[in-house]
C-alpha atoms as a PDB file:
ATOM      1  CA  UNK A   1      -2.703  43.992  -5.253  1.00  0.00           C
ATOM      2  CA  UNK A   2      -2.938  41.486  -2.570  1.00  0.00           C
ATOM      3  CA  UNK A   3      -0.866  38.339  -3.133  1.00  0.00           C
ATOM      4  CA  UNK A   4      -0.903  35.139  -2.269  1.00  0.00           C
ATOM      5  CA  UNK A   5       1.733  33.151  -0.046  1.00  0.00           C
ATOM      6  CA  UNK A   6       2.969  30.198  -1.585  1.00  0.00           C
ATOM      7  CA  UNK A   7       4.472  27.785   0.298  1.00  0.00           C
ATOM      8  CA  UNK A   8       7.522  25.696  -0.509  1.00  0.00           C
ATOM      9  CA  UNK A   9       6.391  22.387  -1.743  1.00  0.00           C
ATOM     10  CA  UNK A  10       8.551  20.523   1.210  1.00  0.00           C
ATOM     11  CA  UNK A  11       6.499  22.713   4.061  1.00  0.00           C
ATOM     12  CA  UNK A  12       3.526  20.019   3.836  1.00  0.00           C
ATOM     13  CA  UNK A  13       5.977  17.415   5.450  1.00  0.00           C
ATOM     14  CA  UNK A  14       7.278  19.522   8.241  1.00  0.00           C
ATOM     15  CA  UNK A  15       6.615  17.727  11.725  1.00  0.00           C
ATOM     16  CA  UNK A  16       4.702  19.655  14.389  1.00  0.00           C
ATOM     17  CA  UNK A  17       4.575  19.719  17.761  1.00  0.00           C
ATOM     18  CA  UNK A  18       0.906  20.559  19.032  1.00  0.00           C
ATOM     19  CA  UNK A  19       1.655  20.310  22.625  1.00  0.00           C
ATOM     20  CA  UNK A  20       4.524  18.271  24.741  1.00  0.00           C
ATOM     21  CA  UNK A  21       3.447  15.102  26.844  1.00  0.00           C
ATOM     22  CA  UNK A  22       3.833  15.232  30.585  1.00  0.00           C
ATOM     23  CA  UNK A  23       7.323  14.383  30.501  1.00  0.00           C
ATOM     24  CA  UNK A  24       8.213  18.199  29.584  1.00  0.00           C
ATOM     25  CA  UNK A  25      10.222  17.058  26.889  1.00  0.00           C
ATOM     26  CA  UNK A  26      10.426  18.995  23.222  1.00  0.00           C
ATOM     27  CA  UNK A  27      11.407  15.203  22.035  1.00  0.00           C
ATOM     28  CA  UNK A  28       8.232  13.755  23.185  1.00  0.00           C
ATOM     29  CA  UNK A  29       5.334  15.698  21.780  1.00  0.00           C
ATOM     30  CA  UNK A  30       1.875  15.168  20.465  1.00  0.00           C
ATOM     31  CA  UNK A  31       2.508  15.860  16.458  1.00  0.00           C
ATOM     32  CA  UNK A  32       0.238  16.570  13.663  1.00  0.00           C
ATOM     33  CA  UNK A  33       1.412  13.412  12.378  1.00  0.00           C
ATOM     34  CA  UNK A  34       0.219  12.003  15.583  1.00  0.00           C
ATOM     35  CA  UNK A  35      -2.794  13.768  15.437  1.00  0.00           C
ATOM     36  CA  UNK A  36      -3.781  12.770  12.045  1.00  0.00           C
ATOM     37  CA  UNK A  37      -3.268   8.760  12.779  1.00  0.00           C
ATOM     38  CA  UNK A  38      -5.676   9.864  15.429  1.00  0.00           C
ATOM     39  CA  UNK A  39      -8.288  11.320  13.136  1.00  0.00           C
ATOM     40  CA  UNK A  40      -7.780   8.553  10.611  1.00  0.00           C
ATOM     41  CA  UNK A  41      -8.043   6.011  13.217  1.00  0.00           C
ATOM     42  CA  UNK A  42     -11.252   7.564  14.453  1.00  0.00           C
ATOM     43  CA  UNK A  43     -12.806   7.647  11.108  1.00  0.00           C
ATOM     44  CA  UNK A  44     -12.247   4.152  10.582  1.00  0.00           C
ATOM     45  CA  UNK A  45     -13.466   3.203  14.394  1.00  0.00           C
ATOM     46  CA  UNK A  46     -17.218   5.555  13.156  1.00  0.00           C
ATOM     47  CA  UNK A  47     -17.362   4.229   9.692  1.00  0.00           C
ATOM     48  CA  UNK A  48     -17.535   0.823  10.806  1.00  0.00           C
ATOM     49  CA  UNK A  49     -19.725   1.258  13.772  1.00  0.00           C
ATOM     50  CA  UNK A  50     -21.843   2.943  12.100  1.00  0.00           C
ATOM     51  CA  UNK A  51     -22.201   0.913   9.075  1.00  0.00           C
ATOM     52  CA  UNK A  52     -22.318  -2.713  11.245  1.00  0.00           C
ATOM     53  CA  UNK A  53     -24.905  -0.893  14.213  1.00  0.00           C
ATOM     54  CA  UNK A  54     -27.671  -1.930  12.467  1.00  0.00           C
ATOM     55  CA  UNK A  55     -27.021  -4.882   9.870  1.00  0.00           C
ATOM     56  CA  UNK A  56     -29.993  -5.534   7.548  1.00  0.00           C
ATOM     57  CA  UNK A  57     -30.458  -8.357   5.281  1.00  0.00           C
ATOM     58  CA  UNK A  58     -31.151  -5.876   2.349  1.00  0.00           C
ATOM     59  CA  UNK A  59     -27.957  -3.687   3.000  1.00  0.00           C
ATOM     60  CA  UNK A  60     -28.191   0.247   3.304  1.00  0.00           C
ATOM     61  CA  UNK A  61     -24.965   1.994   1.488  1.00  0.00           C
ATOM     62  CA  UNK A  62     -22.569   2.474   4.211  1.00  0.00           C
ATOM     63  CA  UNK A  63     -23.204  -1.327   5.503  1.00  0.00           C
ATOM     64  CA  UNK A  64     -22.635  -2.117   1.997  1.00  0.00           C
ATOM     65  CA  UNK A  65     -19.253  -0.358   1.465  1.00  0.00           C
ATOM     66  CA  UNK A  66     -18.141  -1.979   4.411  1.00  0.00           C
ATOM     67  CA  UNK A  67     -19.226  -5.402   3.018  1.00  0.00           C
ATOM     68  CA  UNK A  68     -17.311  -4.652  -0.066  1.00  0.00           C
ATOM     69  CA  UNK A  69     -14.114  -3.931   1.490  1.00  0.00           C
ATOM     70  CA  UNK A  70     -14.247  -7.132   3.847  1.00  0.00           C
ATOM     71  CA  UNK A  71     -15.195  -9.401   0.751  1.00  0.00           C
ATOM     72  CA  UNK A  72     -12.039  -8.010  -1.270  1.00  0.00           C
ATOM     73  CA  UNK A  73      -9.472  -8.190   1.740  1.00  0.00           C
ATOM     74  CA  UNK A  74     -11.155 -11.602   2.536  1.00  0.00           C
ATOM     75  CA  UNK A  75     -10.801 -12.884  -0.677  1.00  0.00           C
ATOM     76  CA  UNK A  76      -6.935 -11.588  -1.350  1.00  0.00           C
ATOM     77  CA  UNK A  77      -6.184 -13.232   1.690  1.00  0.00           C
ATOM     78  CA  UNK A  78      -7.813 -16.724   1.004  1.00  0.00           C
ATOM     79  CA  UNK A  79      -6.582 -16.236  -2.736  1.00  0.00           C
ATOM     80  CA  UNK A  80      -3.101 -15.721  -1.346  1.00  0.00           C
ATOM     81  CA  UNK A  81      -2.288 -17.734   1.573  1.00  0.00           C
ATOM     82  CA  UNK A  82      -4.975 -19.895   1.585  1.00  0.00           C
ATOM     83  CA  UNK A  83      -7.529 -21.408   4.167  1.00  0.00           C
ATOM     84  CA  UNK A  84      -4.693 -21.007   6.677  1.00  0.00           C
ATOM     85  CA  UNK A  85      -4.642 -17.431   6.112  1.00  0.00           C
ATOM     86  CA  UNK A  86      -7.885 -16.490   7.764  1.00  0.00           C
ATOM     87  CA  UNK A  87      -6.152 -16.169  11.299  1.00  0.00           C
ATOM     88  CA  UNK A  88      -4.055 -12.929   9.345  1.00  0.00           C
ATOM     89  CA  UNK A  89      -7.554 -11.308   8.171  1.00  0.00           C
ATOM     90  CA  UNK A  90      -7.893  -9.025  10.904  1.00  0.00           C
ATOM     91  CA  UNK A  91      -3.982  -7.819  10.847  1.00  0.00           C
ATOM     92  CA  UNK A  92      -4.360  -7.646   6.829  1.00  0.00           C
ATOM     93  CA  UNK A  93      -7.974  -6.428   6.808  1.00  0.00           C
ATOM     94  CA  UNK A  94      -6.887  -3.198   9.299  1.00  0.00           C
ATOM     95  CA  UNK A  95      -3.760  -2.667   7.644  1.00  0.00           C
ATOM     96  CA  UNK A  96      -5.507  -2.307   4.187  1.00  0.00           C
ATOM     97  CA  UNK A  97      -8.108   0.665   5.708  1.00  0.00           C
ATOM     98  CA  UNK A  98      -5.620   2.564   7.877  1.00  0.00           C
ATOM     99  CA  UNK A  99      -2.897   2.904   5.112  1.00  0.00           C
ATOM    100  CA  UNK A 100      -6.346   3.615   2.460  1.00  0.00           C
ATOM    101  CA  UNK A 101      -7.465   6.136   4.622  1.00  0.00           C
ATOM    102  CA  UNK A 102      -4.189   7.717   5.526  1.00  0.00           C
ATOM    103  CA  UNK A 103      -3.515   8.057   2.200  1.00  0.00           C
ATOM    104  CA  UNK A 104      -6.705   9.792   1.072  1.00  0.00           C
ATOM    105  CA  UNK A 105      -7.227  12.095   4.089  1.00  0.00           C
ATOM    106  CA  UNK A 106      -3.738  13.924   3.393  1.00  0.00           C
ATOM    107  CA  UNK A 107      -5.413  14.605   0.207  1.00  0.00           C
ATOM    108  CA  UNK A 108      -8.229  16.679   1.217  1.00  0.00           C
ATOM    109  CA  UNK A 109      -7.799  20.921   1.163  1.00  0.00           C
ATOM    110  CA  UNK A 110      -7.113  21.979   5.041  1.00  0.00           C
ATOM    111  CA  UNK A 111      -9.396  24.931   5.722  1.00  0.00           C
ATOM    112  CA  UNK A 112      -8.509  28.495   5.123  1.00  0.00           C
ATOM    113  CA  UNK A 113      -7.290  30.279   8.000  1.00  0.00           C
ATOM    114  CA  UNK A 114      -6.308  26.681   9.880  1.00  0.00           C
ATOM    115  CA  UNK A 115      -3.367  26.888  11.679  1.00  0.00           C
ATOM    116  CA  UNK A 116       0.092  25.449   9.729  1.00  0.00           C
ATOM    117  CA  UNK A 117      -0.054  22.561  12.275  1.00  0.00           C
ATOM    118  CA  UNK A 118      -3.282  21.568  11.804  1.00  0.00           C
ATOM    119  CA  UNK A 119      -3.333  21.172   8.273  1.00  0.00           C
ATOM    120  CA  UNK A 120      -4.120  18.196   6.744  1.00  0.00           C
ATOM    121  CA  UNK A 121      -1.269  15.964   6.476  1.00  0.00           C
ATOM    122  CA  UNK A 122      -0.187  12.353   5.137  1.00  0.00           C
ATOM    123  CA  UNK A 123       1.129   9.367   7.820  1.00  0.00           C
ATOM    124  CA  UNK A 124       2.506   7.486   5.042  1.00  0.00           C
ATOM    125  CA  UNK A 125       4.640  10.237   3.359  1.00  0.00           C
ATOM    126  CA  UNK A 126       7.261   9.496   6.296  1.00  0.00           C
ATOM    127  CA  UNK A 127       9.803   6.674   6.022  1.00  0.00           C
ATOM    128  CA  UNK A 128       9.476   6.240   9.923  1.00  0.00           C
ATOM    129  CA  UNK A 129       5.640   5.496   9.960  1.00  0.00           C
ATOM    130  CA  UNK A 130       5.682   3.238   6.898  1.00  0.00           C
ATOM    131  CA  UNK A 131       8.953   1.383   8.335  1.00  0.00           C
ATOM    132  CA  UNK A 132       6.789   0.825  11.654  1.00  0.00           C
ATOM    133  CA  UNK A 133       4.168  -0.982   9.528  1.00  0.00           C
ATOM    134  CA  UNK A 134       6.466  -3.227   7.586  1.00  0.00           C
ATOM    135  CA  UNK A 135       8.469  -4.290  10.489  1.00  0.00           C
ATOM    136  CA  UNK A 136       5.751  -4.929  11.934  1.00  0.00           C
ATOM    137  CA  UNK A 137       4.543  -6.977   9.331  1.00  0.00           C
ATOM    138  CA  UNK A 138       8.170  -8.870   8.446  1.00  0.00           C
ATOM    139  CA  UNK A 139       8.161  -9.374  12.774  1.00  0.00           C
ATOM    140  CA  UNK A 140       4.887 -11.675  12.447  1.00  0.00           C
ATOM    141  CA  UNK A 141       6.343 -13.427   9.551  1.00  0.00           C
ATOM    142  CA  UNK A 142       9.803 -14.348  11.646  1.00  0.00           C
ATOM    143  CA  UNK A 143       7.320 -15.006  14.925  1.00  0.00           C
ATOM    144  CA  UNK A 144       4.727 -17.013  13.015  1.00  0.00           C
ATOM    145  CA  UNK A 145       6.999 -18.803  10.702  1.00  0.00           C
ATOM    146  CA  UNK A 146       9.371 -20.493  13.757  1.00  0.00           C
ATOM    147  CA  UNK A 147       6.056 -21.087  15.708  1.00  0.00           C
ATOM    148  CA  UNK A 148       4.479 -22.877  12.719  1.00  0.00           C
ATOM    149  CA  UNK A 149       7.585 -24.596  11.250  1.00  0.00           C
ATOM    150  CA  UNK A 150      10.317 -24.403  13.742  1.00  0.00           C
ATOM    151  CA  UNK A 151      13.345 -24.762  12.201  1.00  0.00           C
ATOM    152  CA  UNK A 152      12.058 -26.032   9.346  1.00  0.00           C
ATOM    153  CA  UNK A 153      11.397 -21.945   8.645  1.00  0.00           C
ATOM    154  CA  UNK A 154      15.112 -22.402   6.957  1.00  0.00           C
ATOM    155  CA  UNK A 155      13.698 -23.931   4.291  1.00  0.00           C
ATOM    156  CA  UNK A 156      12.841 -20.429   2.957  1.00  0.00           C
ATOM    157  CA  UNK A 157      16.293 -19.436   2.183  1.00  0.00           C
ATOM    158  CA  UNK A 158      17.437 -23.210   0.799  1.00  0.00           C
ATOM    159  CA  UNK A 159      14.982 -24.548  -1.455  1.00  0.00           C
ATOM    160  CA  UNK A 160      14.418 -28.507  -2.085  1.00  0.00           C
ATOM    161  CA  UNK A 161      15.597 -29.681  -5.111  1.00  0.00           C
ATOM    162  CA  UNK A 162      18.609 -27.160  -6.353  1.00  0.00           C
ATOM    163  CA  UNK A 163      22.592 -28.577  -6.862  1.00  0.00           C
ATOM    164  CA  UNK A 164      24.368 -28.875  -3.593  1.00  0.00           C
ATOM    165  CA  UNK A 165      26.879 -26.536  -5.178  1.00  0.00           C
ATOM    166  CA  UNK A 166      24.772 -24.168  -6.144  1.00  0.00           C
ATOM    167  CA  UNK A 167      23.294 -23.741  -2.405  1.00  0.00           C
ATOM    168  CA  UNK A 168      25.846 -21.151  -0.648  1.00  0.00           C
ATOM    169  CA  UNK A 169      25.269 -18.773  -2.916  1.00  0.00           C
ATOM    170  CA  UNK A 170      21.397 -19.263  -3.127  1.00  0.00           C
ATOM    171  CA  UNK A 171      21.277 -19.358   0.488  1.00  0.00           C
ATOM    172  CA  UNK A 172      23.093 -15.520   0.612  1.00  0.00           C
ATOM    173  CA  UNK A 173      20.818 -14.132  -2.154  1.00  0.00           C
ATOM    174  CA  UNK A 174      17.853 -15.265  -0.301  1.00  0.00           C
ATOM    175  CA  UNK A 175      18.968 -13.875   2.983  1.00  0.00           C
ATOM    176  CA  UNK A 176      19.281 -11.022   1.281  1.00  0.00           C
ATOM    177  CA  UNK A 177      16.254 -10.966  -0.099  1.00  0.00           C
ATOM    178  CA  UNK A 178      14.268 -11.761   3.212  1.00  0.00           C
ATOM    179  CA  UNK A 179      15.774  -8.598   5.086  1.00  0.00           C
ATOM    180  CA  UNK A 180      15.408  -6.092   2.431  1.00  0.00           C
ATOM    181  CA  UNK A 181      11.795  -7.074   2.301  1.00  0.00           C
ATOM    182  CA  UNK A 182      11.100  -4.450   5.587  1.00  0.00           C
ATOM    183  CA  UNK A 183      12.934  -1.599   3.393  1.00  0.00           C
ATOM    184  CA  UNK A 184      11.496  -2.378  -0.404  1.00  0.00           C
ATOM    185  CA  UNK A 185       8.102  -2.459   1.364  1.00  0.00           C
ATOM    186  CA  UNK A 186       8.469   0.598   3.610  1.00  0.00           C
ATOM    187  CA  UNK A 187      10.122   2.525   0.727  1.00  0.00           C
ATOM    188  CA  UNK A 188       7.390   1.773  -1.772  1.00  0.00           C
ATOM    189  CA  UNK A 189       4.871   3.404  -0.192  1.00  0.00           C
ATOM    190  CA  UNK A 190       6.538   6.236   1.429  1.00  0.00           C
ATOM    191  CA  UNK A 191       7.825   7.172  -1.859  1.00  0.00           C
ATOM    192  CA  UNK A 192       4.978   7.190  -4.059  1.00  0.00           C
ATOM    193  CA  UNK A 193       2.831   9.348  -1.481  1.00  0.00           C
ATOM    194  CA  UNK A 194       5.798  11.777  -1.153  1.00  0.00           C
ATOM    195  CA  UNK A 195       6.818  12.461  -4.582  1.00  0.00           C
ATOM    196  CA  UNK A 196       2.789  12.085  -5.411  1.00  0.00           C
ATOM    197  CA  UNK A 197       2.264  15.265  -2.740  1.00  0.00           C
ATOM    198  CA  UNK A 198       5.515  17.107  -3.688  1.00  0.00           C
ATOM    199  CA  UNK A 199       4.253  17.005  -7.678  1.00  0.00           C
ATOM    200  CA  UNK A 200       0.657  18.095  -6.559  1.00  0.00           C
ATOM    201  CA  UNK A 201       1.960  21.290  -4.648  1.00  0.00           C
ATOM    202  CA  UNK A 202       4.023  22.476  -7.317  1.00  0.00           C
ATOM    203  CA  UNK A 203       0.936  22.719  -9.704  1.00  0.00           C
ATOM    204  CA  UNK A 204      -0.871  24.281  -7.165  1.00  0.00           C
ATOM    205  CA  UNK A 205       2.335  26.400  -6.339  1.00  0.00           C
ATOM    206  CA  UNK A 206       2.225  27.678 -10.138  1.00  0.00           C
ATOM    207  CA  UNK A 207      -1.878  27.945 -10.677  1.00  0.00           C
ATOM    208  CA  UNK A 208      -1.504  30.029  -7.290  1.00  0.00           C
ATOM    209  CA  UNK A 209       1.928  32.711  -8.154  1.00  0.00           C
ATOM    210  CA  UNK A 210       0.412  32.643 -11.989  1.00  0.00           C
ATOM    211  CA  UNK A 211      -3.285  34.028 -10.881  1.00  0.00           C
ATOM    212  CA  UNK A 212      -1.853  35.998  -8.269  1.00  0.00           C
ATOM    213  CA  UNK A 213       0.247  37.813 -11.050  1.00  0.00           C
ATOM    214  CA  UNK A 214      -2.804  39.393 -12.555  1.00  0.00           C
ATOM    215  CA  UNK A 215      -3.163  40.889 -16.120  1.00  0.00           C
ATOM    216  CA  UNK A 216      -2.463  38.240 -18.904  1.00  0.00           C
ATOM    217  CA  UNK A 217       0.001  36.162 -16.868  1.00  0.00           C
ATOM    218  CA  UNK A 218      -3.424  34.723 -15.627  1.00  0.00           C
ATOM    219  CA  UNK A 219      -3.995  32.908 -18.920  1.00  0.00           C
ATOM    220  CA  UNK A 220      -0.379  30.931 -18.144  1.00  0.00           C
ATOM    221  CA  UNK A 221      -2.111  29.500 -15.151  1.00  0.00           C
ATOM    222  CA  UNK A 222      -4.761  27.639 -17.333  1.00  0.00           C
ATOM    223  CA  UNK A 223      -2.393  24.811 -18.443  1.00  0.00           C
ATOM    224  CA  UNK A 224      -0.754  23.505 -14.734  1.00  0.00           C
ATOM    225  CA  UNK A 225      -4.486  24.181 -13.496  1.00  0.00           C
ATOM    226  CA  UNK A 226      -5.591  21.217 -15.357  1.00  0.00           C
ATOM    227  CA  UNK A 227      -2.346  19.510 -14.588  1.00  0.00           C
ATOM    228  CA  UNK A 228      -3.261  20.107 -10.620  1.00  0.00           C
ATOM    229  CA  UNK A 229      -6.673  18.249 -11.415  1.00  0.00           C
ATOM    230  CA  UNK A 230      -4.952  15.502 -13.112  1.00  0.00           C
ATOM    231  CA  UNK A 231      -1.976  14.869 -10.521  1.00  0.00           C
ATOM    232  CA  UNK A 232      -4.886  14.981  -7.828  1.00  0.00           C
ATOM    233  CA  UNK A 233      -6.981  12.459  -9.533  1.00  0.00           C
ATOM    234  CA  UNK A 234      -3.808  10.242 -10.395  1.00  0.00           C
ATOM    235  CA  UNK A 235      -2.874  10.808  -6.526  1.00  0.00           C
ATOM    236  CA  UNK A 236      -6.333   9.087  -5.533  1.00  0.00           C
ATOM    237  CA  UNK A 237      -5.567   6.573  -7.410  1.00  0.00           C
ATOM    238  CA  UNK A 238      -2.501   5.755  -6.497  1.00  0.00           C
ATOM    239  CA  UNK A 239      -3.411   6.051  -2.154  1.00  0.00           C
ATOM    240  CA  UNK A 240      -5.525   3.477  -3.357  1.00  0.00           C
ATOM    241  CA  UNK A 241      -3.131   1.321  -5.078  1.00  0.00           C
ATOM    242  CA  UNK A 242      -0.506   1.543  -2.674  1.00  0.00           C
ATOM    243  CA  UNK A 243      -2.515   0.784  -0.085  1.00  0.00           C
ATOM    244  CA  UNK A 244      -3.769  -2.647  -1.979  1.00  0.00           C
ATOM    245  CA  UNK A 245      -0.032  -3.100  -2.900  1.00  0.00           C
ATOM    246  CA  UNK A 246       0.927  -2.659   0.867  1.00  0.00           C
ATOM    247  CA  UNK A 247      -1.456  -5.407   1.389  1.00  0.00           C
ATOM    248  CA  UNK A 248      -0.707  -8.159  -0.628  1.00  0.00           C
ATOM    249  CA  UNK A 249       2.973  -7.987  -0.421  1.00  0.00           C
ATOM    250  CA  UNK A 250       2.122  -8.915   3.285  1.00  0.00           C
ATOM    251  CA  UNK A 251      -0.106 -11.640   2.116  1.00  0.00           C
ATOM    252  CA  UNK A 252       2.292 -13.480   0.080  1.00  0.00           C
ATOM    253  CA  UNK A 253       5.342 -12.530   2.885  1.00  0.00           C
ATOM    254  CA  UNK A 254       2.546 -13.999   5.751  1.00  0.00           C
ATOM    255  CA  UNK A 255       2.218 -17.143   2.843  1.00  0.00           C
ATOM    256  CA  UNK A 256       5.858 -17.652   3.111  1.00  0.00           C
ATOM    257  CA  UNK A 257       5.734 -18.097   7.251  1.00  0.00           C
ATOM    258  CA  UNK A 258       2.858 -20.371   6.428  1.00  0.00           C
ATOM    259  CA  UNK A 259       4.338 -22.924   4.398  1.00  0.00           C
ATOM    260  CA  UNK A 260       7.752 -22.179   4.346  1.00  0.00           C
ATOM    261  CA  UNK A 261       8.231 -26.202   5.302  1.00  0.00           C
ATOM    262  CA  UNK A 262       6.777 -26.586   1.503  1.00  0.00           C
ATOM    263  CA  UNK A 263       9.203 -24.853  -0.419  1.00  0.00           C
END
């Protein structure tokens, strides 16, 4: 009886190397990682054009999906940082899709007979890629928050109004605070796509060695068959929710920069 290969559930975040860059070095390659920021990219770049290439007054759907998705980032960032905030919609606004749709396309089946490196694969399910984002994100704060305040950006770690006494230690808590932000942020995301994947592909790992067994150990593969459907529909929903949490933590970190001479 032919059987089926299961792979180990950590396989699906192995990094690699479709072909090396120029340089001839193994340490600077094109990666499927790499090549699915690509794709995602793409598909965002398509989507758009395509839905904005022909803008109607009575909106077709795809013009209308992307109408929803500006009105909700537009409105989380008004609702968040205020009028002020419109000069962060872009940086907010692409943030929100690419870290959506990097989320979602690592959920999709790759096709049979694909080759290991081209299988479909998740961005955001390593620490390095979401750490990029939120330092990137925490850098514009520290940028736009000296620009806008000068030093008055101090402010945010020594609050009007507390105990002179009580200062020192509020001041270390809140530095603190302020550079774990990068890390909490990073870690948030790249932790919820991982263990959502790792979960996933042991169901599928089980439904796969149980119906592969043959006979009645077939009927043991019923039960995590229906836990695979529910792990993948709780995994859509939480690419979703991460991506919208991703989002408005940099709202209200971009608020901070904003009117840090407030506080």
């Amino acid at each position: 009886m032919y059987r089926f290969r299961v792979e180990g559930p950590m396989e699906q975040f192995e990094i690699i190397p479709i072909f090396s860059l120029p340089t001839g070095s193994n340490l600077l390659a094109f990666t499927n990682s790499s090549l699915w920021m690509v794709i995602g990219t793409g598909a965002i770049i398509v989507f758009f054009f395509a839905a904005t290439r022909r803008t109607a007054l009575i909106p077709g759907r795809l013009q209308s999906m992307a109408e929803v998705f500006y009105e909700f980032v537009s409105d989380l960032v008004r609702d968040t940082i205020g009028p002020e905030g419109r000069k962060f919609f872009p940086y907010v606004f692409t943030l929100f899709i690419w870290i959506l749709v990097s989320n979602l396309f690592g959920l999709f089946p790759s096709l049979p007979g694909v080759p290991h490196a081209l299988h479909t694969f998740t961005p955001t399910s390593h620490l390095i890629v979401t750490l990029a984002l939120a330092m990137l994100t925490i850098s514009i704060v520290i940028v736009y928050g000296f620009y806008k305040n000068g030093l008055g950006f101090f402010k945010l770690f020594a609050p009007s109004g507390l105990p002179l006494w009580l200062m020192p230690l509020l001041i270390v808590i809140e530095v603190i605070s302020f550079l774990s932000r990068p890390l909490s942020l990073a870690i948030r995301l790249f932790a919820n796509m991982f263990a959502g994947h790792v979960i996933l592909k042991l169901f599928a790992g089980f439904v796969v060695s149980l119906l592969s067994a043959g006979g009645a150990v077939m009927l043991f593969g019923i039960a995590p068959f229906f836990g695979a459907v529910a792990v993948t529909a709780l995994e859509f929903l939480v690419a979703v929710l991460q991506a919208y949490v991703f989002a408005v933590l940099t709202c209200i970190y971009l608020n901070d920069a904003v009117h840090a001479a407030d506080h």
